[in-house]
C-alpha atoms as a PDB file:
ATOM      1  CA  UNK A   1      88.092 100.220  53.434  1.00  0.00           C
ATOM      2  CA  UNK A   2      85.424  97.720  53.555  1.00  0.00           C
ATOM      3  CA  UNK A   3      81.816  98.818  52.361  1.00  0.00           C
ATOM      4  CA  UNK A   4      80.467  97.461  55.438  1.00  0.00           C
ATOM      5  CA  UNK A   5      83.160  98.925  57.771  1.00  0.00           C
ATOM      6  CA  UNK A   6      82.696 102.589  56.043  1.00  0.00           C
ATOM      7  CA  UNK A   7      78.501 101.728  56.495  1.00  0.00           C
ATOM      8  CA  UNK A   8      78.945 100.895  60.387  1.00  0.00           C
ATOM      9  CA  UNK A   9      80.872 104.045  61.138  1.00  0.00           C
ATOM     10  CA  UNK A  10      78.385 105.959  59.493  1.00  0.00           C
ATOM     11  CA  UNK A  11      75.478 104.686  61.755  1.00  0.00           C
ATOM     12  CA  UNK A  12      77.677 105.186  64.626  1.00  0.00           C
ATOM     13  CA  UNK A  13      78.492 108.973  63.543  1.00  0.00           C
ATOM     14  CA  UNK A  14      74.718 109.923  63.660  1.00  0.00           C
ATOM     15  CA  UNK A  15      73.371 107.451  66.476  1.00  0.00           C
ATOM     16  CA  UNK A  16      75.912 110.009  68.339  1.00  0.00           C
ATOM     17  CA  UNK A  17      74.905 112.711  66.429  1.00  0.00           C
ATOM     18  CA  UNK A  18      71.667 112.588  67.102  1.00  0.00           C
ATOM     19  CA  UNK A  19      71.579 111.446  70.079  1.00  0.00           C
ATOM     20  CA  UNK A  20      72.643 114.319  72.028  1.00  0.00           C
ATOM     21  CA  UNK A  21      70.711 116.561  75.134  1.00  0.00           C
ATOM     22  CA  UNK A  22      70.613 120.264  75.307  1.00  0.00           C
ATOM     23  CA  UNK A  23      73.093 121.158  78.480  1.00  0.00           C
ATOM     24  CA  UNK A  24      74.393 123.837  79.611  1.00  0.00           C
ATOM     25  CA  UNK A  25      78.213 124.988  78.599  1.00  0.00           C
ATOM     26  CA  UNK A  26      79.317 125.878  81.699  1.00  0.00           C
ATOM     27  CA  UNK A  27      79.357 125.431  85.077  1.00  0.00           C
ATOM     28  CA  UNK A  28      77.576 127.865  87.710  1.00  0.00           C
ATOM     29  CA  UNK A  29      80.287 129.375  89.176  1.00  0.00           C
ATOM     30  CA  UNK A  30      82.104 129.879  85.702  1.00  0.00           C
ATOM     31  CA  UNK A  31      78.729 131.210  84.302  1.00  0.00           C
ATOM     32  CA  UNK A  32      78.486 133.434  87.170  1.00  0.00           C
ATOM     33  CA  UNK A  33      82.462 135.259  86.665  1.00  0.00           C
ATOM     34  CA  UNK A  34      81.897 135.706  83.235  1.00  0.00           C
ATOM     35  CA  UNK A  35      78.566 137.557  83.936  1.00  0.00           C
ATOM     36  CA  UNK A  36      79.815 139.339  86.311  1.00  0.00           C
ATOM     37  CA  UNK A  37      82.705 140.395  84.286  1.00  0.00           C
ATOM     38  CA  UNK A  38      81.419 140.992  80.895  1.00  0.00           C
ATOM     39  CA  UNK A  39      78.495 143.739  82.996  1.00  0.00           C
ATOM     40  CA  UNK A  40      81.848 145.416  84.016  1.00  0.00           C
ATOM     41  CA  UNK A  41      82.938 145.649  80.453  1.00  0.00           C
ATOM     42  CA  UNK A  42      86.063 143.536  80.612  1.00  0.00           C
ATOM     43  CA  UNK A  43      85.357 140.568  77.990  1.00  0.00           C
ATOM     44  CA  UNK A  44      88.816 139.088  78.213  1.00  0.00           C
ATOM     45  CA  UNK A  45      87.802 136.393  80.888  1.00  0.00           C
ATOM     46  CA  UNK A  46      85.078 135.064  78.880  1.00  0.00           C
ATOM     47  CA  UNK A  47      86.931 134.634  75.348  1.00  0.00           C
ATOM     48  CA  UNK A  48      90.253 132.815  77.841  1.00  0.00           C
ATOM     49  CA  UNK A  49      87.346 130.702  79.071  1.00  0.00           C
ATOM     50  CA  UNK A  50      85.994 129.536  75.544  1.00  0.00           C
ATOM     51  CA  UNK A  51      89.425 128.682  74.395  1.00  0.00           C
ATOM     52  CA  UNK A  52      89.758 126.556  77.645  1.00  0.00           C
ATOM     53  CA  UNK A  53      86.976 124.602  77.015  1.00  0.00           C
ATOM     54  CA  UNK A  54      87.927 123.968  73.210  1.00  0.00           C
ATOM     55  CA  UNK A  55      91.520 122.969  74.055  1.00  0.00           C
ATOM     56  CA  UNK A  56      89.486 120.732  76.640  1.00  0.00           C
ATOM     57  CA  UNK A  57      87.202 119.694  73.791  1.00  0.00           C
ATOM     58  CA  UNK A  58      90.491 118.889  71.103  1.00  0.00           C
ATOM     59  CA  UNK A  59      92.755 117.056  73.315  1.00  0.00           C
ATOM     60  CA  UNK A  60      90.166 113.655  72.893  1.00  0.00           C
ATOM     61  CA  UNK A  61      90.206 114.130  69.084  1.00  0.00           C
ATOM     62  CA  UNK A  62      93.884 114.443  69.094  1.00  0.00           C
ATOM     63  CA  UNK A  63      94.732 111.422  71.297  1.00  0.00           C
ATOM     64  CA  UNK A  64      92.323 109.072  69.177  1.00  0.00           C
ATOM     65  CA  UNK A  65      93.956 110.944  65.965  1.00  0.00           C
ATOM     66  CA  UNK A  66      97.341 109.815  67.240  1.00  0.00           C
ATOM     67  CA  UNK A  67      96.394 106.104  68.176  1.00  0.00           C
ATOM     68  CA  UNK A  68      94.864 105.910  64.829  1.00  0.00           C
ATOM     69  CA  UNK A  69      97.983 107.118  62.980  1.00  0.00           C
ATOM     70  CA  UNK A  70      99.994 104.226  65.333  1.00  0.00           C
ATOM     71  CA  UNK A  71      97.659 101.673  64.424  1.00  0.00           C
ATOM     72  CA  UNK A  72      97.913 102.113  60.682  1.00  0.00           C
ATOM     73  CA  UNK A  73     101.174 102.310  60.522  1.00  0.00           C
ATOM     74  CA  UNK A  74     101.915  99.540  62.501  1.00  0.00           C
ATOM     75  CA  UNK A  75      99.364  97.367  60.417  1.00  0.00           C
ATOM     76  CA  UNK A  76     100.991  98.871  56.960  1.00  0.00           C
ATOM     77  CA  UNK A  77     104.920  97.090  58.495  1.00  0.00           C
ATOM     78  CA  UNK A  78     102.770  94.154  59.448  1.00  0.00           C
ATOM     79  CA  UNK A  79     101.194  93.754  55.819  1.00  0.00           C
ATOM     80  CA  UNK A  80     104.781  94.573  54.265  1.00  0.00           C
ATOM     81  CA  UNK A  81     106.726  91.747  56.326  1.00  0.00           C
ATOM     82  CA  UNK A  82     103.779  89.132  55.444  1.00  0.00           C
ATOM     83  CA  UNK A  83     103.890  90.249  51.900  1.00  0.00           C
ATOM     84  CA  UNK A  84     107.727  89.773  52.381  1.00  0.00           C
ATOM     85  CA  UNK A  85     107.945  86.451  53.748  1.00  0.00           C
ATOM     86  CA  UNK A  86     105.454  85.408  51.510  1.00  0.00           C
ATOM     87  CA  UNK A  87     107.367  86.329  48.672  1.00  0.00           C
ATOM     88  CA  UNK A  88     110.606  84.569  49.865  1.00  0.00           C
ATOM     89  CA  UNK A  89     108.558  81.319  50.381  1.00  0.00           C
ATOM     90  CA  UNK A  90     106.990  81.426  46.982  1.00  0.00           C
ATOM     91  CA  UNK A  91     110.681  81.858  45.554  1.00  0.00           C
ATOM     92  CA  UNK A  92     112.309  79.001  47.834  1.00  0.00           C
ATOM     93  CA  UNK A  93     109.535  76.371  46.478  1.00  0.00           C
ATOM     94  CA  UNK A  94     109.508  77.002  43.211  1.00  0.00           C
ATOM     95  CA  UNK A  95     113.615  77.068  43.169  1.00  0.00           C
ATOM     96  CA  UNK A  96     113.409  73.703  45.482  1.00  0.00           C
END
């Protein structure tokens, strides 16, 4: 990659980074069940809702993962074909 295309991601990375407010996790009714059940011992609720919210949290990653991937490789059959007809053309005039 390009030094300057590497540099701008950076800056983006931790302008986001840094950027970010203290919220809460959770909304008030959610807060309130898992309260309510973890003070009558049963902690199952609460650990079902964390893995909720990091499936919620993974499935953005993965879909920008995937487009990525698509990209790339449809850029790599792009370069490939150019290099290709390049190649023939190169051939044809210095035959001709």
């Amino acid at each position: 990659m390009k030094k300057s295309v590497i540099i701008w991601i950076t800056a983006l990375i931790l302008l986001i980074g840094f950027s970010t407010t203290d919220l809460q996790a959770q909304c008030a009714m959610c807060r309130a069940s898992v309260e309510s059940n973890l003070s009558s011992g049963e902690s199952t609720l609460g650990s079902g809702l964390n893995k909720g919210i990091l499936f919620l949290l993974a499935m953005p990653y993965l879909a920008i993962s995937i487009i990525a991937y698509l990209w790339y490789r449809t850029s790599i059959k792009e370069r490939s074909k150019r290099l290709y007809v390049a190649t023939i053309l190169k051939e044809k005039l210095n035959i001709g």
